[in-house]
C-alpha atoms as a PDB file:
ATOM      1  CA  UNK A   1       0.000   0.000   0.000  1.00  0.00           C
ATOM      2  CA  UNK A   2       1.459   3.476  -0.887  1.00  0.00           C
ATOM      3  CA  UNK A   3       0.219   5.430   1.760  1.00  0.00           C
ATOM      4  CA  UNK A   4       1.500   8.765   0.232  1.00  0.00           C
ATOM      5  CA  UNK A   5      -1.389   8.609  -2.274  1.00  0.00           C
ATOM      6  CA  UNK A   6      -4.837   9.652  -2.907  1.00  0.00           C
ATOM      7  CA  UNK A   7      -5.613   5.166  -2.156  1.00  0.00           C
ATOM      8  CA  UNK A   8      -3.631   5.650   1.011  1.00  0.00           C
ATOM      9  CA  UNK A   9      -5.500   8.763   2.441  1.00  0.00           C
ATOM     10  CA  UNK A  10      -7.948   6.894   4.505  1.00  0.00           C
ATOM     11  CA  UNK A  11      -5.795   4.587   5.829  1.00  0.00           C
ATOM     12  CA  UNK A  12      -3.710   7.001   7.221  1.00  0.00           C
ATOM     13  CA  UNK A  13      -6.470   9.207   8.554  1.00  0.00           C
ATOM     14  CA  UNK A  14      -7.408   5.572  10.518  1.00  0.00           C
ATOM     15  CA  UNK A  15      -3.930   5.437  11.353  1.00  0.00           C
ATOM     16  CA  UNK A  16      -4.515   8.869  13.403  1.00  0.00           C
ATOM     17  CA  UNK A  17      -7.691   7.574  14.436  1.00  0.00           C
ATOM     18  CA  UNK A  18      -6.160   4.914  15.962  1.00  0.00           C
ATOM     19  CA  UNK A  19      -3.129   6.683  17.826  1.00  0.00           C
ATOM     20  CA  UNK A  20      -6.213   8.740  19.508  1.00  0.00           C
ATOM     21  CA  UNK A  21      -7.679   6.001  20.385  1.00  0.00           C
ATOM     22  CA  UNK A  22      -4.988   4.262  21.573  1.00  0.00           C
ATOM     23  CA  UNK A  23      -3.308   6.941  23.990  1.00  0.00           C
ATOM     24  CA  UNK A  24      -4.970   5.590  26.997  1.00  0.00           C
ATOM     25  CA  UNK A  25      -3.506   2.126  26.389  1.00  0.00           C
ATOM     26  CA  UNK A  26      -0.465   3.236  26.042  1.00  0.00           C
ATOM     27  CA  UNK A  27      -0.242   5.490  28.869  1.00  0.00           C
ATOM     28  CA  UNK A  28      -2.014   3.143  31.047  1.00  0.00           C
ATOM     29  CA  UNK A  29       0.980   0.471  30.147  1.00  0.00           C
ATOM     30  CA  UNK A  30       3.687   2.728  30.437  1.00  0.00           C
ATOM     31  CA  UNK A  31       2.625   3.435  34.459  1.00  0.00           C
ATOM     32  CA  UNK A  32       2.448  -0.373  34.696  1.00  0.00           C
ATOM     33  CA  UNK A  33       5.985  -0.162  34.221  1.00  0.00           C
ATOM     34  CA  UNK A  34       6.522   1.964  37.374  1.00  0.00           C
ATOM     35  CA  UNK A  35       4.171   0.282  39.165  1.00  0.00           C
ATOM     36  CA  UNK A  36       5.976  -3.183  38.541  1.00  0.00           C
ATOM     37  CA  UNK A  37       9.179  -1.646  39.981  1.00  0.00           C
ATOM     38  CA  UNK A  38       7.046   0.139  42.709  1.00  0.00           C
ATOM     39  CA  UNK A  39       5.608  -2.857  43.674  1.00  0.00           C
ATOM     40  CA  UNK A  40       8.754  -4.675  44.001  1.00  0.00           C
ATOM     41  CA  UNK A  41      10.667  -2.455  45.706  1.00  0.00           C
ATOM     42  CA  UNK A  42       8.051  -0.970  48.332  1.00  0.00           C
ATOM     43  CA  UNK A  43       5.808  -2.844  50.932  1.00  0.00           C
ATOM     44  CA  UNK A  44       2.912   0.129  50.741  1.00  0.00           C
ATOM     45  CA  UNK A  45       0.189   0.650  48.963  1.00  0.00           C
ATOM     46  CA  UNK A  46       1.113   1.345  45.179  1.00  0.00           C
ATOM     47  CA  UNK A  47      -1.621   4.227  42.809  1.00  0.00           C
ATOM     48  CA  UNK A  48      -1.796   4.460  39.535  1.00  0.00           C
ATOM     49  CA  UNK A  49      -4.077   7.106  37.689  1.00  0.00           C
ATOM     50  CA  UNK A  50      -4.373   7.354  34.055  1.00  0.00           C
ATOM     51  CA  UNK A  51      -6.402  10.724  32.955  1.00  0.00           C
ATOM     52  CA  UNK A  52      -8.190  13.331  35.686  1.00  0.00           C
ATOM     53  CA  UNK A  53      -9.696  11.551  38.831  1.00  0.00           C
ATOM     54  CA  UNK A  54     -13.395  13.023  37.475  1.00  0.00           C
ATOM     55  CA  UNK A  55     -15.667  10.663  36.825  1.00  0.00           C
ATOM     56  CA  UNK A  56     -12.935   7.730  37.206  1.00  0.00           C
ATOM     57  CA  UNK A  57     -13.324   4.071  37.429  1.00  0.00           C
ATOM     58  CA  UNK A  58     -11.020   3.416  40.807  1.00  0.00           C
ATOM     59  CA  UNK A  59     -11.033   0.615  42.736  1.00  0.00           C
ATOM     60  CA  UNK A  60      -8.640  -1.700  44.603  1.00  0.00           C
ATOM     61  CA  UNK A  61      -6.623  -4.868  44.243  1.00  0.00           C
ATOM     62  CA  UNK A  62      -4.507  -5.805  47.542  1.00  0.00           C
ATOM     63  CA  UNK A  63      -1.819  -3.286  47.656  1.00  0.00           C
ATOM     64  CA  UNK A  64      -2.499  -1.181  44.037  1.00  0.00           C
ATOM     65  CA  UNK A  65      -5.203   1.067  44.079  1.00  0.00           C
ATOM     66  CA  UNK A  66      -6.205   2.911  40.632  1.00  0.00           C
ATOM     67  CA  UNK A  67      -7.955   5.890  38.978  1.00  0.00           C
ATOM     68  CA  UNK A  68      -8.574   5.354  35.349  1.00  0.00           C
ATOM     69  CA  UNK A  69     -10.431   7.735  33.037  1.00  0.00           C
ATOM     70  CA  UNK A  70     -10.615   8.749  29.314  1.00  0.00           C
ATOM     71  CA  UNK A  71     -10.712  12.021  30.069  1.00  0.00           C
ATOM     72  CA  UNK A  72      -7.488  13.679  29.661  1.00  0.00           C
ATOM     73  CA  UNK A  73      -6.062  10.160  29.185  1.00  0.00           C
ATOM     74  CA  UNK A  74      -2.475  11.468  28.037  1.00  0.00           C
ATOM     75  CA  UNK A  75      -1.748  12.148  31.640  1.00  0.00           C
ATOM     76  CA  UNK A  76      -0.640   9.234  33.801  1.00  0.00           C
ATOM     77  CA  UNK A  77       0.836   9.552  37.596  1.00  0.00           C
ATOM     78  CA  UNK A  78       2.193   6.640  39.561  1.00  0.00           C
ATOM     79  CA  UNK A  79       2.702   6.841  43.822  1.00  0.00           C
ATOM     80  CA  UNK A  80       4.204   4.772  45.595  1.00  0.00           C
ATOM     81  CA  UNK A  81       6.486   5.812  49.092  1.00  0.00           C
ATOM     82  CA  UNK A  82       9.923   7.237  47.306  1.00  0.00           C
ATOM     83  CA  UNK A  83      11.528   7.682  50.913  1.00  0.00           C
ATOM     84  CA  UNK A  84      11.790   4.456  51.671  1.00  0.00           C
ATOM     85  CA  UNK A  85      13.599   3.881  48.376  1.00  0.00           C
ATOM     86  CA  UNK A  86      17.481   3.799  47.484  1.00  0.00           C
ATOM     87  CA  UNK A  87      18.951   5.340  44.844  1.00  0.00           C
ATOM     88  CA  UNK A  88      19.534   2.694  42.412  1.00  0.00           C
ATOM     89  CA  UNK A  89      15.353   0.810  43.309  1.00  0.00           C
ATOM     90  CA  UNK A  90      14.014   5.140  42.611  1.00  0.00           C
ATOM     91  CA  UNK A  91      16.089   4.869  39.356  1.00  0.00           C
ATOM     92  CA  UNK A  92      14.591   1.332  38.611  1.00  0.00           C
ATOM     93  CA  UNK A  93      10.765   2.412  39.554  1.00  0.00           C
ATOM     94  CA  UNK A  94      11.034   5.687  36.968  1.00  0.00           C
ATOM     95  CA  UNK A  95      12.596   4.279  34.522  1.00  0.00           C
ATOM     96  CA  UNK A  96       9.886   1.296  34.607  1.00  0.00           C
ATOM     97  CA  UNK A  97       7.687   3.710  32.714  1.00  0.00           C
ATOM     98  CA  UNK A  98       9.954   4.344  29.853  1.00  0.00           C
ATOM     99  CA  UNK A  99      11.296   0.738  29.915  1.00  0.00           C
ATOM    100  CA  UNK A 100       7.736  -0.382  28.935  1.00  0.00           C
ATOM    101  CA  UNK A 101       6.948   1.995  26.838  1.00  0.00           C
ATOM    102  CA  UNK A 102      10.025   0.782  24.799  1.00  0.00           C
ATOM    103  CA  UNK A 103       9.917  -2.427  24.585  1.00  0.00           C
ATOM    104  CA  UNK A 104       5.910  -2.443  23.657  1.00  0.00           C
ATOM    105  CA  UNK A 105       7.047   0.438  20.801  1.00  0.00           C
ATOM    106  CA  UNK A 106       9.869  -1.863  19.811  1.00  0.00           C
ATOM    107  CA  UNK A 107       8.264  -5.279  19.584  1.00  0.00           C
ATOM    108  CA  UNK A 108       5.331  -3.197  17.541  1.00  0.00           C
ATOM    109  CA  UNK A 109       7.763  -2.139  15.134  1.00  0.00           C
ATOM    110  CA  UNK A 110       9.689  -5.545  14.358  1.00  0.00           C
ATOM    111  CA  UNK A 111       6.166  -6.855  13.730  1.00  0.00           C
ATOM    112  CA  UNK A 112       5.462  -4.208  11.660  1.00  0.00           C
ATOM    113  CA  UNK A 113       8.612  -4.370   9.591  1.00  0.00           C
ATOM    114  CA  UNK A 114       9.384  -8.097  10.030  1.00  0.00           C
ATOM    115  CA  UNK A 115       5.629  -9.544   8.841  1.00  0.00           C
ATOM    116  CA  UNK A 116       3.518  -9.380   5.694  1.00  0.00           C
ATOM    117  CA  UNK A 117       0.059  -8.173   7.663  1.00  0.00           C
ATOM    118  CA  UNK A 118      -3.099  -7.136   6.023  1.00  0.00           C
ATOM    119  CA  UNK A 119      -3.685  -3.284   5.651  1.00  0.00           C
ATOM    120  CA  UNK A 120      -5.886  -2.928   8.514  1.00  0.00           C
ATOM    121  CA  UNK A 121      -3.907  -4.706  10.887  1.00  0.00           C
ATOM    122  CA  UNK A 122      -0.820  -3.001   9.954  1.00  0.00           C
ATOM    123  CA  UNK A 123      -2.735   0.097  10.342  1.00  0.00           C
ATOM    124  CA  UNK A 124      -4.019  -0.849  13.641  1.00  0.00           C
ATOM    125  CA  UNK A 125      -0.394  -1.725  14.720  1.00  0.00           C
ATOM    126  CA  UNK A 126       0.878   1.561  13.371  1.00  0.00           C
ATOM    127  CA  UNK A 127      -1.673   3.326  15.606  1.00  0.00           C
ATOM    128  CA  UNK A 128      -0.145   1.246  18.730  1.00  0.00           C
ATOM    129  CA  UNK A 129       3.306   1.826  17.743  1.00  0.00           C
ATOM    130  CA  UNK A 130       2.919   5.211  17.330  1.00  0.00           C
ATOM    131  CA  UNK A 131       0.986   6.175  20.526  1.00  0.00           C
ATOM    132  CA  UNK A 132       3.396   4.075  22.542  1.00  0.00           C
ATOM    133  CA  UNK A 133       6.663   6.040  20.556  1.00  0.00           C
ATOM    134  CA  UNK A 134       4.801   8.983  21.733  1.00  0.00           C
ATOM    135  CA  UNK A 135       4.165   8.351  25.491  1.00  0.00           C
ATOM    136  CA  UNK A 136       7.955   7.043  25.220  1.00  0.00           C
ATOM    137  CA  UNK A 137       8.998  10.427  23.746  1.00  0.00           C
ATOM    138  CA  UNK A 138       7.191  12.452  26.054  1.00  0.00           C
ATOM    139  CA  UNK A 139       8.315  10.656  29.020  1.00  0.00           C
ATOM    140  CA  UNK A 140      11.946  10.710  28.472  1.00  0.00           C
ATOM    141  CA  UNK A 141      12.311  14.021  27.313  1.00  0.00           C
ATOM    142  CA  UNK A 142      14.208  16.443  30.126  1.00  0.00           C
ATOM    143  CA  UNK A 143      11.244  18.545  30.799  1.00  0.00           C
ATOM    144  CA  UNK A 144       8.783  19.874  32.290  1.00  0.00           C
ATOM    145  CA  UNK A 145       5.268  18.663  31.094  1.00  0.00           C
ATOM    146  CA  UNK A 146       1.366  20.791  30.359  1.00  0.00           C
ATOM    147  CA  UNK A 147       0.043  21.880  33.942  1.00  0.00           C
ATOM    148  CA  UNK A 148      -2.241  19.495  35.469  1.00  0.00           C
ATOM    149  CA  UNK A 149      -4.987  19.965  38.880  1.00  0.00           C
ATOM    150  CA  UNK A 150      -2.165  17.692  40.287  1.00  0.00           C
ATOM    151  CA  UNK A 151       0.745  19.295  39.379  1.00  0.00           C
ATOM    152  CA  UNK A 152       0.081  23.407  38.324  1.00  0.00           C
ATOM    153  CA  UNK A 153       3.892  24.329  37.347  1.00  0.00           C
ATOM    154  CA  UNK A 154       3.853  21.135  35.206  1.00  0.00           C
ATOM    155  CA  UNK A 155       4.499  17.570  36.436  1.00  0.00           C
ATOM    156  CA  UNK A 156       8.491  16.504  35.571  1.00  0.00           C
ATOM    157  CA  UNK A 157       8.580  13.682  32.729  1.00  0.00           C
ATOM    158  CA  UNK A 158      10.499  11.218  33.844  1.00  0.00           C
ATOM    159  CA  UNK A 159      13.758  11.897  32.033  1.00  0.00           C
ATOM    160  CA  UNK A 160      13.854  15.002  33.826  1.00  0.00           C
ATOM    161  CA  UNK A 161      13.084  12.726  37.088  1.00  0.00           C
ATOM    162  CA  UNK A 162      16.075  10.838  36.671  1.00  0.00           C
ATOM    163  CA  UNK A 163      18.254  13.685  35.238  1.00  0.00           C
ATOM    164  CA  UNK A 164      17.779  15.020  38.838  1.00  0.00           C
ATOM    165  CA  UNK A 165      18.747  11.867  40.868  1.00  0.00           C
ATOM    166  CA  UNK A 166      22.151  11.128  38.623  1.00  0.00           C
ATOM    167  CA  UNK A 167      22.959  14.678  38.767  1.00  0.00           C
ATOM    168  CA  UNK A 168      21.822  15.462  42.310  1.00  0.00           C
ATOM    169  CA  UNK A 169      25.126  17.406  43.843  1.00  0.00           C
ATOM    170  CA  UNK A 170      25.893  15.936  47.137  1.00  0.00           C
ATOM    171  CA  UNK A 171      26.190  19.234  49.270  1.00  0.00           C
ATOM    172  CA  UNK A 172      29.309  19.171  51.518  1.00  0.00           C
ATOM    173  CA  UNK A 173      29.319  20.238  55.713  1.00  0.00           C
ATOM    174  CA  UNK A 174      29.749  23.735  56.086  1.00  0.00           C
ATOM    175  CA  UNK A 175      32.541  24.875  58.542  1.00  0.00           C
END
């Protein structure tokens, strides 16, 4: 399929379709990855929120508790108890978001470039590639992200989460 083509158009405005659609998914798997590490590496309880908390389906599960909406479904927060943490099982936990984010974006695209799939399907898997490549993007990127309720000056991504614990300056007695 040429997909640069008058033929192609509506396959690639499904494509788009489908990253829209797709964005909660994929944000919703990449704060499984910090939650895996999370639970791991803490004995609290363990939240995960994808979107707002209005109008949310929450609920429980022994030590994870969870907020999930389609509203604003490109945001995604993860708590667990960071003081209780080291170094190296903080570094672990953020990066879990990333991490999963990666490998879904990476198995997506050697399926994509390693099978002969039908147009839809390689649509459909274009969609999930691409809104995984984007939470993976957004996440690892140094910044600061859009405002939230949660977080008004902008919640850190998680590259610039970890950018501050390997570059955190140990400060030195005084006197």
């Amino acid at each position: 399929m040429n997909y640069i083509s008058l033929e192609g158009v509506p396959w690639v405005i499904s494509a788009w379709i489908g990253l829209i659609c797709f964005r909660p998914f994929a944000t919703f798997f990449h704060e499984l990855g910090h939650l895996f590490f999370a639970l791991i590496f803490t004995k609290q309880e363990v939240f995960l929120r994808v979107g707002d908390s209005i109008n949310s389906w929450h609920g429980n599960i022994s030590r994870i508790s969870w907020e999930i909406t389609l509203r604003k479904s490109s945001e995604g927060f993860t708590g667990y108890e960071k003081e209780s943490l080291s170094k190296v099982q903080l570094i672990l936990v953020i990066a879990g978001g990333p991490l999963a984010s990666f490998i879904i974006t990476l198995i997506s695209g050697w399926i994509i470039f390693n099978y002969n799939l039908t147009t839809l399907n390689e649509v459909i898997l274009v969609s999930w590639f691409s809104a995984n490549a984007l939470v993976l993007v957004r996440s690892s990127v140094p910044l600061r992200l859009k405002p939230t309720t949660m977080f008004p000056e902008g919640p850190p991504s998680d590259g610039l989460e970890l950018k501050k614990i390997l570059f955190k300056k140990k400060r030195g007695k005084l006197g």
